[in-house]
PDB file of N, CA and C in Angstrom:
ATOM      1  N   UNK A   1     116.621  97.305 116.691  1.00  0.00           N
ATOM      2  CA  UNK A   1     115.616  96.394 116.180  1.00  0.00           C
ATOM      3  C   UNK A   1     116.160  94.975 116.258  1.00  0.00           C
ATOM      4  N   UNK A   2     115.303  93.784 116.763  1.00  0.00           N
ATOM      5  CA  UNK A   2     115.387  92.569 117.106  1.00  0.00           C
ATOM      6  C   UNK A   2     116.088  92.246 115.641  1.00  0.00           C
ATOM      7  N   UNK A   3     116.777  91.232 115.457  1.00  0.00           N
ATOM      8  CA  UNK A   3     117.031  90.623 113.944  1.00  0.00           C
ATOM      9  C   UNK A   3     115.622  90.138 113.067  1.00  0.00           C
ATOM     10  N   UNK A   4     114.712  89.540 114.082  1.00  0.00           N
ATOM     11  CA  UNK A   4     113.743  89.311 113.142  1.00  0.00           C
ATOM     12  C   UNK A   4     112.714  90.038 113.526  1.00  0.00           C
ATOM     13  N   UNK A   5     112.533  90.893 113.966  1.00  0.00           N
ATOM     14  CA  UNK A   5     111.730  92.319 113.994  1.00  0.00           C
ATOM     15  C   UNK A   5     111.250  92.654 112.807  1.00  0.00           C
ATOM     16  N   UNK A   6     110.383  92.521 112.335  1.00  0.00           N
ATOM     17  CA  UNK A   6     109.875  93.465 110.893  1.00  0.00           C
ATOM     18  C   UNK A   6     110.146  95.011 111.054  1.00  0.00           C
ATOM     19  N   UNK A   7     110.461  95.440 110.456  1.00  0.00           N
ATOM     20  CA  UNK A   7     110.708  96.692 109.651  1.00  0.00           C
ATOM     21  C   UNK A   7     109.178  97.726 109.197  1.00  0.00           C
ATOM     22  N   UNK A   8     108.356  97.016 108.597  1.00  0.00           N
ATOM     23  CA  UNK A   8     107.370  97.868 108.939  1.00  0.00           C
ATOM     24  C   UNK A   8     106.565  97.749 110.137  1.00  0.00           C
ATOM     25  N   UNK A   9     106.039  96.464 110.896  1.00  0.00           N
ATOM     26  CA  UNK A   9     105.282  96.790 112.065  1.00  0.00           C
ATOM     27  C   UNK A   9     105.996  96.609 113.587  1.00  0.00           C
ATOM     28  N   UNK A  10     107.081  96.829 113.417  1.00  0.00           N
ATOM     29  CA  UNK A  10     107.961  96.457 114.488  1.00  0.00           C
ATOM     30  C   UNK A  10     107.915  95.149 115.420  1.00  0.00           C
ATOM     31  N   UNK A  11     107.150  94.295 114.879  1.00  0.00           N
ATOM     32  CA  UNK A  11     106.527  93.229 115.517  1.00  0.00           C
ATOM     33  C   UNK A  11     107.949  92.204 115.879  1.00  0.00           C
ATOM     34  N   UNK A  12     108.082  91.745 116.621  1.00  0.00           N
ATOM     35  CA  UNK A  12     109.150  90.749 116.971  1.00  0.00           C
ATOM     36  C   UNK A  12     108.659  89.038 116.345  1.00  0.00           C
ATOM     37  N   UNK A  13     108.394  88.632 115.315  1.00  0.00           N
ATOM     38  CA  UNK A  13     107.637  87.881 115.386  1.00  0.00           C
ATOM     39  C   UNK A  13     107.812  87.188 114.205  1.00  0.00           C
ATOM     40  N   UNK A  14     108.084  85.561 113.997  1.00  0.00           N
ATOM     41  CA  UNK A  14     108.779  84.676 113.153  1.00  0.00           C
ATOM     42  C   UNK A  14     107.916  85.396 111.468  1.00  0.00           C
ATOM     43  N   UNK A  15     106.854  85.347 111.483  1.00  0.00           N
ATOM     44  CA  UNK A  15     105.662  85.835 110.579  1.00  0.00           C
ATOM     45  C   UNK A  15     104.555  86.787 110.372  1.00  0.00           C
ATOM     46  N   UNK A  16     104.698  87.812 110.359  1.00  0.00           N
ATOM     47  CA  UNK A  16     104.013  88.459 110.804  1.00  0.00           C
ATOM     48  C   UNK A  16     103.314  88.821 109.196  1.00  0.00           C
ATOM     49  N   UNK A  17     102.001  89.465 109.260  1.00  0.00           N
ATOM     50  CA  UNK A  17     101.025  89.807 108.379  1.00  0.00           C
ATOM     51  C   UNK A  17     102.178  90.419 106.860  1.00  0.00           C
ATOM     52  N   UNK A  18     102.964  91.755 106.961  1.00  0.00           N
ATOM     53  CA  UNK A  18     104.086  91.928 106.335  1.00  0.00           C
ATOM     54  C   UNK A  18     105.014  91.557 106.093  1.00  0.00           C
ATOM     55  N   UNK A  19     105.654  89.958 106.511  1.00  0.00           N
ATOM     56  CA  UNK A  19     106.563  89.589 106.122  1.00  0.00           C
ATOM     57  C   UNK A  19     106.328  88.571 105.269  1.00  0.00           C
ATOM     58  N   UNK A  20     104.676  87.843 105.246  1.00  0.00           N
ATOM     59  CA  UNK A  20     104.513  86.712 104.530  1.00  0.00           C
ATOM     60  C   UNK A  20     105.056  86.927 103.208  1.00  0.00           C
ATOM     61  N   UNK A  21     105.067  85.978 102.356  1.00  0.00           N
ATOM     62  CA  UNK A  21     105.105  85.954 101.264  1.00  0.00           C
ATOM     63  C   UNK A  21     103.971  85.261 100.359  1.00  0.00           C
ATOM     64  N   UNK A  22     103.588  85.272  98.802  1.00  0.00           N
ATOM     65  CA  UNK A  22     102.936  84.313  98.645  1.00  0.00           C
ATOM     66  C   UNK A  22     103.792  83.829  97.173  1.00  0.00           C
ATOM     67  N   UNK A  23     103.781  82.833  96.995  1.00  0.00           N
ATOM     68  CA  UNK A  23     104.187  81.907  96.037  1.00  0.00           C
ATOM     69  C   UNK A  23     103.154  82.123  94.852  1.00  0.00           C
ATOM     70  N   UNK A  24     103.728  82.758  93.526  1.00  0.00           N
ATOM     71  CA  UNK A  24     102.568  82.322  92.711  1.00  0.00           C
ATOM     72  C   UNK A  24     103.172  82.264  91.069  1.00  0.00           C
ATOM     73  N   UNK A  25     102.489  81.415  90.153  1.00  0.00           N
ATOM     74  CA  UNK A  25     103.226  80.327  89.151  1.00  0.00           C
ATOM     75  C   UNK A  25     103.024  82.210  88.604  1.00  0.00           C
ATOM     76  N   UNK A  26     104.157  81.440  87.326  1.00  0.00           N
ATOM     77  CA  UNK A  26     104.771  82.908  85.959  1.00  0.00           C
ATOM     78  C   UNK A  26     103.611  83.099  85.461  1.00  0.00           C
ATOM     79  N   UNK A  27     102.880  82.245  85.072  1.00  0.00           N
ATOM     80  CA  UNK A  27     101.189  82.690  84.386  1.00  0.00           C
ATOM     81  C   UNK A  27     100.085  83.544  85.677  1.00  0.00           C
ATOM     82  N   UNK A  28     100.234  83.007  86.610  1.00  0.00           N
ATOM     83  CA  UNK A  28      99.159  84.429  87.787  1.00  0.00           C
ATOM     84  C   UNK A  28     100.136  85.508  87.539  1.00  0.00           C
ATOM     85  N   UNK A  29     101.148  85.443  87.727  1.00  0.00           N
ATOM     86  CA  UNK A  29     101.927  86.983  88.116  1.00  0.00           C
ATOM     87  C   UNK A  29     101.751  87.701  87.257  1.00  0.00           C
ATOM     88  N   UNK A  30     102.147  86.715  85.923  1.00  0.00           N
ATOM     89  CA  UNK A  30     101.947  87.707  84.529  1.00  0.00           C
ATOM     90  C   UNK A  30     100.297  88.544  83.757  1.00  0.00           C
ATOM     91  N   UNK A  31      99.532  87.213  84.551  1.00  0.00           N
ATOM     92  CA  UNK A  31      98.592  87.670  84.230  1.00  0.00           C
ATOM     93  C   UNK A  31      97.939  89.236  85.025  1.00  0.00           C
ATOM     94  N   UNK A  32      98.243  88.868  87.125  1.00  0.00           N
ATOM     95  CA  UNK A  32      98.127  90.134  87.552  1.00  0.00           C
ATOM     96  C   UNK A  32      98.638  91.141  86.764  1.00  0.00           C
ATOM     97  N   UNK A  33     100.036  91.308  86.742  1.00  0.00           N
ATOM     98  CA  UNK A  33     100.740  92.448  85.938  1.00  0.00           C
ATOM     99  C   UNK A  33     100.312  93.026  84.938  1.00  0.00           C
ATOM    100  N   UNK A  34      99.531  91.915  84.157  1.00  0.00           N
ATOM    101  CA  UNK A  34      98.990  92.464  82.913  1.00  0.00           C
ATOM    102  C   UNK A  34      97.675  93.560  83.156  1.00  0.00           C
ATOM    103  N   UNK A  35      97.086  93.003  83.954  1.00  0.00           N
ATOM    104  CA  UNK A  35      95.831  93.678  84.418  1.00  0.00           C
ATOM    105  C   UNK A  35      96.196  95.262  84.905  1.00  0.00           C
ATOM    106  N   UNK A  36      97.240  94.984  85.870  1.00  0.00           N
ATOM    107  CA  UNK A  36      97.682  96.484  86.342  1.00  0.00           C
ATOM    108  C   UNK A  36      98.052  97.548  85.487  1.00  0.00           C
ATOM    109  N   UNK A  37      98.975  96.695  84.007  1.00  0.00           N
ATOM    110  CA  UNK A  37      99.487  97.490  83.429  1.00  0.00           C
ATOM    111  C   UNK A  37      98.032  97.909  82.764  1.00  0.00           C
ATOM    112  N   UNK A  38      97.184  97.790  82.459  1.00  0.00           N
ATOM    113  CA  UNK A  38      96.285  97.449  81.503  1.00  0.00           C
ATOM    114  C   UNK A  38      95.499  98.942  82.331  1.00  0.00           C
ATOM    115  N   UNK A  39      95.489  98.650  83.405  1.00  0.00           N
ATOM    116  CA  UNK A  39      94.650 100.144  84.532  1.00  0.00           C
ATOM    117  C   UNK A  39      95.245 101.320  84.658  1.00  0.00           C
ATOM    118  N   UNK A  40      97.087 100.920  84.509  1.00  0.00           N
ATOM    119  CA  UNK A  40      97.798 102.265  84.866  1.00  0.00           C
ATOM    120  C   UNK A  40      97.818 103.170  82.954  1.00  0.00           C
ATOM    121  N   UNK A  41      97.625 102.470  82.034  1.00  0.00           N
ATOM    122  CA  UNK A  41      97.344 102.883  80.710  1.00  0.00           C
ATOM    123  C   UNK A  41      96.417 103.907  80.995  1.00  0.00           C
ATOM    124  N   UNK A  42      94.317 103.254  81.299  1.00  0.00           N
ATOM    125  CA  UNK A  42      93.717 104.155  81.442  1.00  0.00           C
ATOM    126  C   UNK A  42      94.097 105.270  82.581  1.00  0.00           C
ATOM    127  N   UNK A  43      94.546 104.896  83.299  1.00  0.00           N
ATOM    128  CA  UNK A  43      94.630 106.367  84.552  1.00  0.00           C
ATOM    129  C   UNK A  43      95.509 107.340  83.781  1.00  0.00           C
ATOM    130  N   UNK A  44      96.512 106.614  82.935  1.00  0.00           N
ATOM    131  CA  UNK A  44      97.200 107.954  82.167  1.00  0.00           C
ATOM    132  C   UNK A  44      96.064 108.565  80.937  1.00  0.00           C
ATOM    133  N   UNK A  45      95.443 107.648  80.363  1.00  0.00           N
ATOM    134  CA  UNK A  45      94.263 107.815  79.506  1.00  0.00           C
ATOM    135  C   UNK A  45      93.479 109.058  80.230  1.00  0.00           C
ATOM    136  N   UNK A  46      93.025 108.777  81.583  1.00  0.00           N
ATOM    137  CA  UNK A  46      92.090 109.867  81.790  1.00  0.00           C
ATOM    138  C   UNK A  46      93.019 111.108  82.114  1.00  0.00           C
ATOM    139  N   UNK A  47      93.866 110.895  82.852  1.00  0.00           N
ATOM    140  CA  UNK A  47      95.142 112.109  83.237  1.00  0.00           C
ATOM    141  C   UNK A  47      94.984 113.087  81.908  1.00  0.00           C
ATOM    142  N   UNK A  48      95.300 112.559  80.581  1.00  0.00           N
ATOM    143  CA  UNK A  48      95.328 113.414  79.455  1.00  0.00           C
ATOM    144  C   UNK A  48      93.556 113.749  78.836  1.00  0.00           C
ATOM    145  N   UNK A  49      93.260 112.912  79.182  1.00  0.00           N
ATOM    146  CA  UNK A  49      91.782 113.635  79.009  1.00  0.00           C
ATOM    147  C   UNK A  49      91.110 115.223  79.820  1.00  0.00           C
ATOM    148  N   UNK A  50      91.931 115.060  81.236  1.00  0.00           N
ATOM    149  CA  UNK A  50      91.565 115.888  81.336  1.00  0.00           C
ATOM    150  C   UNK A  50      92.550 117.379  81.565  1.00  0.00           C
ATOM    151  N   UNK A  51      93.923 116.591  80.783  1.00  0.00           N
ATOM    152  CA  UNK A  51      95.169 117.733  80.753  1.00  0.00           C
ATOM    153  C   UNK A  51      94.452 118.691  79.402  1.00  0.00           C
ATOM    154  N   UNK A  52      93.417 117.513  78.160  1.00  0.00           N
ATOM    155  CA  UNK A  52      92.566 118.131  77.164  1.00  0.00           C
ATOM    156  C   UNK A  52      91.184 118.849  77.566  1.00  0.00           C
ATOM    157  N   UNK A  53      91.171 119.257  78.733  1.00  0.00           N
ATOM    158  CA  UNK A  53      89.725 119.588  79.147  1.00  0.00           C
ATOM    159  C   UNK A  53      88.941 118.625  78.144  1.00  0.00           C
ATOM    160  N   UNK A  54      88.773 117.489  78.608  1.00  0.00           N
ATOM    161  CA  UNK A  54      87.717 116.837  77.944  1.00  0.00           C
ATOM    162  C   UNK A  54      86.107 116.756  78.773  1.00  0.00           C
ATOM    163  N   UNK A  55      85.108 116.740  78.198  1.00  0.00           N
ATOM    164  CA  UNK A  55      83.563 116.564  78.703  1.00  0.00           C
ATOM    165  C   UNK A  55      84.060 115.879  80.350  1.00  0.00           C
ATOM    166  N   UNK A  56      83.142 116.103  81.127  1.00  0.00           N
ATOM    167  CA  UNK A  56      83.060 115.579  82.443  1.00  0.00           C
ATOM    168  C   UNK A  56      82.405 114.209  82.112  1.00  0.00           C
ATOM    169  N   UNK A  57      81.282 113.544  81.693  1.00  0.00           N
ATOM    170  CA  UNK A  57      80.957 112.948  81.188  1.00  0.00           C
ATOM    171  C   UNK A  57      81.788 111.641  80.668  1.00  0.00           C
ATOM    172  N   UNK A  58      82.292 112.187  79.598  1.00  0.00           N
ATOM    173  CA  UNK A  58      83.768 111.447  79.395  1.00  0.00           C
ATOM    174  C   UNK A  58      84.642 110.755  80.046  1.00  0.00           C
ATOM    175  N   UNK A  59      84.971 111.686  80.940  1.00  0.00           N
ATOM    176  CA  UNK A  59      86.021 110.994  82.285  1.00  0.00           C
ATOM    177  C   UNK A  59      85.471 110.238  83.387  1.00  0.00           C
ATOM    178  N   UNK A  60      84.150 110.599  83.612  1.00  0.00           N
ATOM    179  CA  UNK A  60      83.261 109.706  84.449  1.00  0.00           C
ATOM    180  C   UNK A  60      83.685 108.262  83.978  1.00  0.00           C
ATOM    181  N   UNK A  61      82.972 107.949  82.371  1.00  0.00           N
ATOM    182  CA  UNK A  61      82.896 106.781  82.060  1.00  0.00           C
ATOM    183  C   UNK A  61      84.181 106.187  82.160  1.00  0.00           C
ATOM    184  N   UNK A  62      85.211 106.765  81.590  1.00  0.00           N
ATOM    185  CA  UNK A  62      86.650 106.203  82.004  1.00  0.00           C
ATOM    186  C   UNK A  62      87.310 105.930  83.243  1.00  0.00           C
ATOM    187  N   UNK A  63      86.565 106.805  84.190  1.00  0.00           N
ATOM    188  CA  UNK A  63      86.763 106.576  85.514  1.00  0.00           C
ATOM    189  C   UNK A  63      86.045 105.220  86.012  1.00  0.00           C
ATOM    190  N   UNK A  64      84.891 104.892  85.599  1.00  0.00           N
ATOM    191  CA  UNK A  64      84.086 103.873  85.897  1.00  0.00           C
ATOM    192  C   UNK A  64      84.664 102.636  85.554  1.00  0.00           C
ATOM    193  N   UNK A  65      85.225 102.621  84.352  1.00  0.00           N
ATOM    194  CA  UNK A  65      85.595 101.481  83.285  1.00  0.00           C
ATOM    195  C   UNK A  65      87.284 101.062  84.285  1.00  0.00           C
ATOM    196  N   UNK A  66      87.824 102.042  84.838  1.00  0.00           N
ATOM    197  CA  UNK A  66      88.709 102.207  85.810  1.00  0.00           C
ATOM    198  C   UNK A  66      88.562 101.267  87.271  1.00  0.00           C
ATOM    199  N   UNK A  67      87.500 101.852  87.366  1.00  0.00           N
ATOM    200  CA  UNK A  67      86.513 101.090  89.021  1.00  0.00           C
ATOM    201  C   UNK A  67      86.567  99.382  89.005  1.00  0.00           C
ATOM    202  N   UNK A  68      85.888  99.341  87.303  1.00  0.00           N
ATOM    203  CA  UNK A  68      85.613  97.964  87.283  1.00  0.00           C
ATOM    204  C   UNK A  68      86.972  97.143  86.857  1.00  0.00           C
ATOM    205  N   UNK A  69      87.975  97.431  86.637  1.00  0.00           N
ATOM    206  CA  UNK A  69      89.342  97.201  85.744  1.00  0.00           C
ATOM    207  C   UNK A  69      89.893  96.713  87.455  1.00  0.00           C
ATOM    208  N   UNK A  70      89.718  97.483  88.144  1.00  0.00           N
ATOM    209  CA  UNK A  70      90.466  97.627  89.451  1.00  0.00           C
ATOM    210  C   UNK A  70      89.737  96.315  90.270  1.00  0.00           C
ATOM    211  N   UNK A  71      88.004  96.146  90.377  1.00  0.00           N
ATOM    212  CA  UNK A  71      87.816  95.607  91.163  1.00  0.00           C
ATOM    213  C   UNK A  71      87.878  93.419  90.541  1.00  0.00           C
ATOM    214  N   UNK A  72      87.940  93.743  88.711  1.00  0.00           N
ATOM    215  CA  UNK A  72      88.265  92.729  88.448  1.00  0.00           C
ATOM    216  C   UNK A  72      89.594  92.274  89.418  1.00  0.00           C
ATOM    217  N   UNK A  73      90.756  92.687  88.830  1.00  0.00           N
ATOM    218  CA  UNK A  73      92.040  92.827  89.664  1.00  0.00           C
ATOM    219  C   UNK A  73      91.819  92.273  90.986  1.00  0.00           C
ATOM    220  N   UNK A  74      90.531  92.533  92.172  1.00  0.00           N
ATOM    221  CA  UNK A  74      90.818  92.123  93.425  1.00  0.00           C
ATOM    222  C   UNK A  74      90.038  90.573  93.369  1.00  0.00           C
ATOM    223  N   UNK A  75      89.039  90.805  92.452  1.00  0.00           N
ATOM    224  CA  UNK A  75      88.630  89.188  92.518  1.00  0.00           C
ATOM    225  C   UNK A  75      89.298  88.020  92.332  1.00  0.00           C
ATOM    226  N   UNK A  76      90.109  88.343  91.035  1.00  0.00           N
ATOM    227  CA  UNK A  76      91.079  87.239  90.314  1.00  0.00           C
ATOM    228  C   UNK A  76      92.153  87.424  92.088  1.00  0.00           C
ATOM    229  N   UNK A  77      92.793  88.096  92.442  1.00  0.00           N
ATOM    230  CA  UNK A  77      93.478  88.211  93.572  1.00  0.00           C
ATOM    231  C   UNK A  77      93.318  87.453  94.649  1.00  0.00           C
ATOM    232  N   UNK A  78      91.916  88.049  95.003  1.00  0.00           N
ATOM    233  CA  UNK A  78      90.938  86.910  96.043  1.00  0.00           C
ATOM    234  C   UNK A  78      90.657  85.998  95.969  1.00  0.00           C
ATOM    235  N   UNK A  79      90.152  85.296  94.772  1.00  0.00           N
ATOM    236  CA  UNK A  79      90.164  83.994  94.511  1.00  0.00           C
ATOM    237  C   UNK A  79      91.559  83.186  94.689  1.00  0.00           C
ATOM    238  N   UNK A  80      92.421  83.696  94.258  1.00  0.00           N
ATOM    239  CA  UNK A  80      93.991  82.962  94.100  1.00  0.00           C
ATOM    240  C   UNK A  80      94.388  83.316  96.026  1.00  0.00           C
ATOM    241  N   UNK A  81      93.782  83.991  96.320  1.00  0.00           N
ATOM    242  CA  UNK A  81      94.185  83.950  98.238  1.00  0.00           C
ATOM    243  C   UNK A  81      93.737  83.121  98.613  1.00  0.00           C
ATOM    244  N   UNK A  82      92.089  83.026  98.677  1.00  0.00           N
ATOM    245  CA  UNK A  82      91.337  81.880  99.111  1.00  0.00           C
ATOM    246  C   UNK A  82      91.388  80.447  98.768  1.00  0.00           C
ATOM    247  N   UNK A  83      92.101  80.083  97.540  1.00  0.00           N
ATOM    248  CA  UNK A  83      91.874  79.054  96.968  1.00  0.00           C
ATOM    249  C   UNK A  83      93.416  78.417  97.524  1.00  0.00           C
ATOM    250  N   UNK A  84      94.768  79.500  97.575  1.00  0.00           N
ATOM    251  CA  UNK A  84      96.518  78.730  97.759  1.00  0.00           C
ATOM    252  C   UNK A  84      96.180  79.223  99.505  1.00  0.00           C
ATOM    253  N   UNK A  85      96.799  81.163  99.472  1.00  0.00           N
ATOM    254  CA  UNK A  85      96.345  81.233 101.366  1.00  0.00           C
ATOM    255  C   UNK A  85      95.819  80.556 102.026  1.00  0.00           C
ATOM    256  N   UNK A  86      94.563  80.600 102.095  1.00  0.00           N
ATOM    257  CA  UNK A  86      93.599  80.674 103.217  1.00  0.00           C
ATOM    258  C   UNK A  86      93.339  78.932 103.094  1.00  0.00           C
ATOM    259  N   UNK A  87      93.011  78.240 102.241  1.00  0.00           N
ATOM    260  CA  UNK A  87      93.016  76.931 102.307  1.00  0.00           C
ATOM    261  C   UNK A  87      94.644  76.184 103.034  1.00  0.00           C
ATOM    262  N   UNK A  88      95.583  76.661 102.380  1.00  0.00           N
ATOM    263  CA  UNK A  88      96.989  76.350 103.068  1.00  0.00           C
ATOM    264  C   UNK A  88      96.959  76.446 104.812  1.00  0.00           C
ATOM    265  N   UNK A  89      96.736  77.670 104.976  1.00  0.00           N
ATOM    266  CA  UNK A  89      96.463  77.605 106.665  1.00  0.00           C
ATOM    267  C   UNK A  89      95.326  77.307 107.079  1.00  0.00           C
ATOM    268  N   UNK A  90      94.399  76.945 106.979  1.00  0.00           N
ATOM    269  CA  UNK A  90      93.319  76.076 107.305  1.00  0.00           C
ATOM    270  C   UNK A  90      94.011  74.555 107.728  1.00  0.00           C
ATOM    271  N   UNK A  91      94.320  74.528 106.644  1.00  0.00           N
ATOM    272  CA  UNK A  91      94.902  72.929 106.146  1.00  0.00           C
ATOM    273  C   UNK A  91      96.090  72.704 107.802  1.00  0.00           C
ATOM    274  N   UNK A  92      96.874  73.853 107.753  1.00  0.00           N
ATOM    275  CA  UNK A  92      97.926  73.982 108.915  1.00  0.00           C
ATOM    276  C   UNK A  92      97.220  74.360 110.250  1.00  0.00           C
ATOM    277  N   UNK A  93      96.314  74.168 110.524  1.00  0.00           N
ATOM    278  CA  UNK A  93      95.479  74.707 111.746  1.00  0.00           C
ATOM    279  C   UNK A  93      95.611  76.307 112.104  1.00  0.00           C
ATOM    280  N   UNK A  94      95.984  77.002 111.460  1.00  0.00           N
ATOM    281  CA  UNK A  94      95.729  78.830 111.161  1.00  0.00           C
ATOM    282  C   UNK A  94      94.466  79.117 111.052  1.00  0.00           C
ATOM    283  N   UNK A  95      93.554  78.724 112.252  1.00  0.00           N
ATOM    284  CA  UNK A  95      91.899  79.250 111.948  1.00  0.00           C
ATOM    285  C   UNK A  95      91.887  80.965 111.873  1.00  0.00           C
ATOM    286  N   UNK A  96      92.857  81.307 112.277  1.00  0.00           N
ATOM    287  CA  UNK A  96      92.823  82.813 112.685  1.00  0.00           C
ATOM    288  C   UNK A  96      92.448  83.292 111.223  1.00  0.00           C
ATOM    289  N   UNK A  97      93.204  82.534 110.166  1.00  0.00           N
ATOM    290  CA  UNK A  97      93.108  83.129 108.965  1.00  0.00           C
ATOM    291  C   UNK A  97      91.463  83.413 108.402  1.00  0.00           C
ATOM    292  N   UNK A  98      90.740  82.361 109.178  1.00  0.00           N
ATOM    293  CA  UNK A  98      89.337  83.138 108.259  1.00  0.00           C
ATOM    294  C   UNK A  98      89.112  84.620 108.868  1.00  0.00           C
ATOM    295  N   UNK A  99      89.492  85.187 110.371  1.00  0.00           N
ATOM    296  CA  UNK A  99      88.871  86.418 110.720  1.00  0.00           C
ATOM    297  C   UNK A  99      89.605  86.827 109.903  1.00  0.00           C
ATOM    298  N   UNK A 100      91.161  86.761 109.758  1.00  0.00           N
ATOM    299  CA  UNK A 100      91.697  87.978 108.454  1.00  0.00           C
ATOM    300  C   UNK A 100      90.629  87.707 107.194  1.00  0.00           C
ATOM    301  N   UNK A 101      90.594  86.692 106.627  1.00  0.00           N
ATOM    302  CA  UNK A 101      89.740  87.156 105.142  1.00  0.00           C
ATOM    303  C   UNK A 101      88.447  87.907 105.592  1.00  0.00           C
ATOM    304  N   UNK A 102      88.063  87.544 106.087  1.00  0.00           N
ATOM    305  CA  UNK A 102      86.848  88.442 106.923  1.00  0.00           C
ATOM    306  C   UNK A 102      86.683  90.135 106.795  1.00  0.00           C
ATOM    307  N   UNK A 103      88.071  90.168 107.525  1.00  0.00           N
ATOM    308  CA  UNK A 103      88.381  91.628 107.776  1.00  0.00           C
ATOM    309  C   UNK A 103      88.408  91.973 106.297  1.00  0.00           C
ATOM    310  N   UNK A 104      89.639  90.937 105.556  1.00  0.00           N
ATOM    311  CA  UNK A 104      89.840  91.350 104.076  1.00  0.00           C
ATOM    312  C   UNK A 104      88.593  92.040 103.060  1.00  0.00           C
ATOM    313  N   UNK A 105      87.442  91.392 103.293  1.00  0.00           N
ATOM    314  CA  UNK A 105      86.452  91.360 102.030  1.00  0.00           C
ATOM    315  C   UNK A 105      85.600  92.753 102.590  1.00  0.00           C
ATOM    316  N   UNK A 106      85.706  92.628 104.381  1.00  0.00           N
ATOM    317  CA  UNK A 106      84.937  93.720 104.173  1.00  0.00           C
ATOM    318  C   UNK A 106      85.682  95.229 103.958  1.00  0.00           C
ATOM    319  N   UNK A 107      86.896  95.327 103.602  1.00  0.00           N
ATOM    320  CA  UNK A 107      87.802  96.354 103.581  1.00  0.00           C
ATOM    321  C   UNK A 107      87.675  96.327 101.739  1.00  0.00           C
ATOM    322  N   UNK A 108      87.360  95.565 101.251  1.00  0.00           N
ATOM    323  CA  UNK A 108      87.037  95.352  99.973  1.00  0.00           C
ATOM    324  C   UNK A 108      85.659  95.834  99.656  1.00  0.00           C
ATOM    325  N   UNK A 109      84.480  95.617 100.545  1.00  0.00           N
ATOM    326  CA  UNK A 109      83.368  95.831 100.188  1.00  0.00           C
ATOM    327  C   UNK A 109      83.067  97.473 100.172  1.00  0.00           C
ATOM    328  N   UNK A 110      84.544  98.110 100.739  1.00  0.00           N
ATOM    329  CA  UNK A 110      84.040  99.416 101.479  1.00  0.00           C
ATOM    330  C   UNK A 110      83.625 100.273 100.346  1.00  0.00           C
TER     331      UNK A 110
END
């Protein structure tokens, strides 16, 4: 493997999609984190709901409340891409970056 070869897509290539990084202040991170931790609670929540045979019913709604926990999570996400990412390389002549968000939202919409 090249020295700067990525490791996951074998790509030879200064930047590639997996190597970016993104920069983000102690209050986004903490706040993402919080959110995650906040989702991986209920998934153990429903896990024991239904280690209790609890109502189907039941776990639906927790599953749902799950859905929406998760898709908050990609908005706050998306917004903080679109607003530091995607404006940053715009700004740097990276037009390519709108087909990625493109691709992004509709892999989101799925």
């Amino acid at each position: 493997m090249e020295e700067n070869e990525c490791a996951l897509c074998e790509a030879a290539e200064a930047e590639c999609r997996h190597c970016k990084k993104t920069e983000r202040s102690e209050q986004e991170r903490r706040s993402l984190l919080n959110r995650l931790s906040r989702i991986e609670g209920q998934i153990r929540g429903i896990k024991g709901m239904l280690e209790r045979d609890a109502y189907c019913g039941d776990v639906l709604i927790q599953s749902a409340a799950v859905n929406a926990a998760v898709n908050a999570f990609n908005k706050e996400l998306l917004s903080s891409h679109i607003h530091h990412c995607v404006v940053r390389d715009v700004r740097d002549g990276k037009d390519e970056v709108v087909d990625e968000l493109v691709a992004l939202i509709q892999k989101l919409m799925k």
